[in-house]
Protein backbone atom coordinates (compact mmCIF):
# COMPACT_ATOMS: atom_id res chain seq x y z
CA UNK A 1 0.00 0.00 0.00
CA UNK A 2 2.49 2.38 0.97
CA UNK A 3 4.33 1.78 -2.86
CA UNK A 4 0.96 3.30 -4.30
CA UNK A 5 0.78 6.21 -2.40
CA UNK A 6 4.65 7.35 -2.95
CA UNK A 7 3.55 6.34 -6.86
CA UNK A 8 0.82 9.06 -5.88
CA UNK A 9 2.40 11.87 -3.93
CA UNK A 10 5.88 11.40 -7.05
CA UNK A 11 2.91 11.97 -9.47
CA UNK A 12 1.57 14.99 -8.15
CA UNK A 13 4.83 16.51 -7.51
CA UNK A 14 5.83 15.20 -11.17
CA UNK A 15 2.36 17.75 -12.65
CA UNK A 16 3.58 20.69 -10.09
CA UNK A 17 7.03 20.84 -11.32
CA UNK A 18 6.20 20.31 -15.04
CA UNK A 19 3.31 23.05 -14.70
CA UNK A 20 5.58 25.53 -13.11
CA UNK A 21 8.49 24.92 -16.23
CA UNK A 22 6.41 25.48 -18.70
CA UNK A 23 4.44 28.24 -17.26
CA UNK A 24 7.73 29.91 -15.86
CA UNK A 25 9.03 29.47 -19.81
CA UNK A 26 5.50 30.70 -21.13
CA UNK A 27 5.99 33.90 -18.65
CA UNK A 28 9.51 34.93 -19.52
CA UNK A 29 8.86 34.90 -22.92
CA UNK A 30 5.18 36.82 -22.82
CA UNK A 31 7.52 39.39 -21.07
CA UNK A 32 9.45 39.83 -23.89
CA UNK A 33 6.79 40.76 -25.52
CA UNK A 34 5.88 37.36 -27.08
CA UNK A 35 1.93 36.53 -27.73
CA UNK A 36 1.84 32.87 -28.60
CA UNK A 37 1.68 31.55 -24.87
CA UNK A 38 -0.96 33.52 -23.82
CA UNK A 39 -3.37 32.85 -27.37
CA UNK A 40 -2.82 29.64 -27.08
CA UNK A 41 -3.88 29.09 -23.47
CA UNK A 42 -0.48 28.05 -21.90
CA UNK A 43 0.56 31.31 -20.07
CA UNK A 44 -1.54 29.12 -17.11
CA UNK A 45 -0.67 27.02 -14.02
CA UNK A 46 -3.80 24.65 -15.06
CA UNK A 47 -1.77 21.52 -15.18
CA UNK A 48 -3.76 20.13 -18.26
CA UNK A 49 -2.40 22.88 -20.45
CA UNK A 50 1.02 21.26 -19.58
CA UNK A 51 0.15 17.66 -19.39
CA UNK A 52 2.02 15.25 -22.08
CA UNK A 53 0.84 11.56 -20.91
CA UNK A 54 4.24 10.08 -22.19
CA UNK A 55 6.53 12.42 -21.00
CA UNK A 56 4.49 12.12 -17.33
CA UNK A 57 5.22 8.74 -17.93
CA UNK A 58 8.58 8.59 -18.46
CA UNK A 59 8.93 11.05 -15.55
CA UNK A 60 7.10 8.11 -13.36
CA UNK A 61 8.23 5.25 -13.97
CA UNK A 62 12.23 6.64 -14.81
CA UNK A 63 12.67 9.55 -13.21
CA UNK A 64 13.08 12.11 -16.21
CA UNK A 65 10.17 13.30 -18.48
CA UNK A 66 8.98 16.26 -19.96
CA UNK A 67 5.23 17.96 -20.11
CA UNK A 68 3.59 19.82 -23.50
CA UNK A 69 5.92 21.93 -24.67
CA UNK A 70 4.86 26.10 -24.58
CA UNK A 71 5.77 27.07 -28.36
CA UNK A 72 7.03 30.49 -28.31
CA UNK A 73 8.08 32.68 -30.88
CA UNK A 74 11.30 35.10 -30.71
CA UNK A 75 9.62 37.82 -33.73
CA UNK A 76 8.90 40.15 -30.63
CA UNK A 77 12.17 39.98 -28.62
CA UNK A 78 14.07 42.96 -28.58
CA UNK A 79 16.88 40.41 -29.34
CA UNK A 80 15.95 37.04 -30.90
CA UNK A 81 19.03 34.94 -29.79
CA UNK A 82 19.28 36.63 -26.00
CA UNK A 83 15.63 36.47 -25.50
CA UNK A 84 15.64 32.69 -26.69
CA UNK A 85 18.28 32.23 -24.27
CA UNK A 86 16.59 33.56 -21.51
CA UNK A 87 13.46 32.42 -22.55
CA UNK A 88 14.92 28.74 -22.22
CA UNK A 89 17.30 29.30 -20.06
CA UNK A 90 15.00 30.85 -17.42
CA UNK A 91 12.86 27.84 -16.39
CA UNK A 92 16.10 25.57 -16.12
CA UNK A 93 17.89 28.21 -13.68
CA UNK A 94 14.52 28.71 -11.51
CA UNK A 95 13.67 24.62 -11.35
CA UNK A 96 17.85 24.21 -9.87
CA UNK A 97 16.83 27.33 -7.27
CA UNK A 98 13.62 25.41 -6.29
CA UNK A 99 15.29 21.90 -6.11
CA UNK A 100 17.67 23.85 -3.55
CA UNK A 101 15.26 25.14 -1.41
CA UNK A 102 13.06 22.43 -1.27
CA UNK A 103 16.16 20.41 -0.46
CA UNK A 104 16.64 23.09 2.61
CA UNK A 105 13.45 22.40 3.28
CA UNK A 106 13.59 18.66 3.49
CA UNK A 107 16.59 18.91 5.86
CA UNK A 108 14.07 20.76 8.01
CA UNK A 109 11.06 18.74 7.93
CA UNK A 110 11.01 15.43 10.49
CA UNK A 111 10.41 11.83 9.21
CA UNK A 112 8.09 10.22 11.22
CA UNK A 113 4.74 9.72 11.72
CA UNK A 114 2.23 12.07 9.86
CA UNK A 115 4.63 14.05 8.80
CA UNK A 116 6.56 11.11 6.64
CA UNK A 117 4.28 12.14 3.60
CA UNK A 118 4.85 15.55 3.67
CA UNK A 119 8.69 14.63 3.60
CA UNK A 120 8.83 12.31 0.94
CA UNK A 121 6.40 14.99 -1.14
CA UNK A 122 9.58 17.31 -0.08
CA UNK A 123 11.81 15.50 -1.52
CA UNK A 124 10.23 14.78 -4.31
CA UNK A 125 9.65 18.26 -5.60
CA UNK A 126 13.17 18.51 -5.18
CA UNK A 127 14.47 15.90 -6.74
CA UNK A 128 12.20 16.28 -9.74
CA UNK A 129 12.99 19.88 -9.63
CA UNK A 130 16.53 19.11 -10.31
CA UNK A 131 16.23 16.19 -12.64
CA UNK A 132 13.80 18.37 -15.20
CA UNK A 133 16.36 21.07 -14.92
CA UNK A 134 18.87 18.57 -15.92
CA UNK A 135 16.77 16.49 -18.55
CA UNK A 136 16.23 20.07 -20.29
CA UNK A 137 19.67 20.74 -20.55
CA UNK A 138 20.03 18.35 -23.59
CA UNK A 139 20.35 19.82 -26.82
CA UNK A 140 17.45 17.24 -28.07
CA UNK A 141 14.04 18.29 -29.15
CA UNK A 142 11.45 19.86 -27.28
CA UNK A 143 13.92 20.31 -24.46
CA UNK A 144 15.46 23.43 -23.76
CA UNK A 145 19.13 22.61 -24.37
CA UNK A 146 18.01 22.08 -28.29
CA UNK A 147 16.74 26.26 -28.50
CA UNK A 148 19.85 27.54 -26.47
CA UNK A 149 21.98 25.35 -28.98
CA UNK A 150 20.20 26.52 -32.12
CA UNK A 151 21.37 30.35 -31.03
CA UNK A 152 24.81 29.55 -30.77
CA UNK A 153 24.66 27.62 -34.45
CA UNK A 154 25.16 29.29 -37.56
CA UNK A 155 22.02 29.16 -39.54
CA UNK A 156 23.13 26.05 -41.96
CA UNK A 157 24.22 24.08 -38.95
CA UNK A 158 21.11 24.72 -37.25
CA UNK A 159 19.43 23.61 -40.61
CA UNK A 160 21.08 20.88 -40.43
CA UNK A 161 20.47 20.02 -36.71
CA UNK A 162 16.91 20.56 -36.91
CA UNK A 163 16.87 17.35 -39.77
CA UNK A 164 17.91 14.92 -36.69
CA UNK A 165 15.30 16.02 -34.55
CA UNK A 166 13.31 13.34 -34.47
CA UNK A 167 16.02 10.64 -34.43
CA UNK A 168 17.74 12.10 -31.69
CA UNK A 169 14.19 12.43 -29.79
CA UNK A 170 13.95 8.77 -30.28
CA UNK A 171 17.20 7.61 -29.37
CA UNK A 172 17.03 10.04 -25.69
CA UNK A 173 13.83 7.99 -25.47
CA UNK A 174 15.65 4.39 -25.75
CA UNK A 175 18.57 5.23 -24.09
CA UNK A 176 16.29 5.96 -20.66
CA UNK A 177 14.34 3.07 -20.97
CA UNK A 178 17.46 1.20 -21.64
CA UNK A 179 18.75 3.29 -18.17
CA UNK A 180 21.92 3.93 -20.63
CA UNK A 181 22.41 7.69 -19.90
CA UNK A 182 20.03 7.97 -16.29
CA UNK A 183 23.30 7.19 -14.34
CA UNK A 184 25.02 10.25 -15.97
CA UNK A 185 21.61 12.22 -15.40
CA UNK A 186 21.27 11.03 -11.83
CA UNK A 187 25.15 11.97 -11.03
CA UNK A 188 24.23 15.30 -12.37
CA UNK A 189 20.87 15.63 -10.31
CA UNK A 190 22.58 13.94 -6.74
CA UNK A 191 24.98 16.69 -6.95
CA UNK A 192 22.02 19.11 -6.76
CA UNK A 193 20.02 17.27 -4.61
């Protein structure tokens, strides 16, 4: 019974923190003066806007996942490849900050008795804070990492790039089930968390 209801408490943590990357994404770059967020409905914390049923599994049952991705577009930026940056760049920095504090927090927080759910809810937010921080550093489509690496590319290498998209999706998708690159990814996230 008690398997069930960490599955539970790792799922709802797993639709906060996705919620809060892409709205935190969907934010920066309405800032900047982009529009497509907020017309199409994902400048929101309703989790359904951000819900992706394979990428919340993946996040389940392996620890790294994604949610819907918030299109964007960079037409209104005062500076297309710094505002992508930021844009990108923004919900990755703020999910490592939150995986810190809720770490703090979880130092704080006793485990026993009715308070052992609110702990293990602790550390999951941080833990999942840290490891979509670190999942969205790959340069591999929808994640982040691909849209930061497309502004340092020149424009036939990012041509070029954007014709293994899918592949390289595919293979990032094998190689976690396979749990051939989740050690690296887990090194990466221990050392935040």
């Amino acid at each position: 019974m008690d398997i069930i209801i960490y599955y539970l408490i790792n799922a709802v943590t797993i639709i906060i923190v996705t919620t809060l990357f892409e709205f935190i994404k969907a934010s920066v770059s309405t800032i900047q003066g982009d529009t497509v967020p907020k017309n199409q409905g994902k400048l929101t914390l309703n989790p359904a806007k951000s819900f992706e049923p394979i990428g919340f599994l993946l996040f389940l049952f392996t620890g790294y996942g994604w949610a819907n991705p918030t299109e964007t577009s960079s037409r209104n930026y005062k500076d297309r490849k710094i505002g992508t940056v930021v844009t990108y760049s923004a919900p990755i920095v703020i999910s490592v900050v939150l995986a810190l504090v809720f770490k703090f927090v979880y130092t704080l927080v006793p485990d026993n008795g009715a308070l052992s759910y609110v702990y293990t809810a602790i550390y999951y937010l941080a833990r999942n804070f840290a490891a979509i921080a670190v999942f969205n550093i790959l340069p591999v489509y929808p994640m982040s990492g691909s849209w930061i690496l497309r502004c340092f590319l020149s424009p036939n290498a990012a041509i070029k790039y954007g014709q293994y998209e899918k592949p390289l999706q595919i293979a990032v998708i094998f190689f976690i089930l396979l749990g051939w690159i989740t050690p690296i990814l887990n090194f990466v996230v221990d050392i935040i968390v």
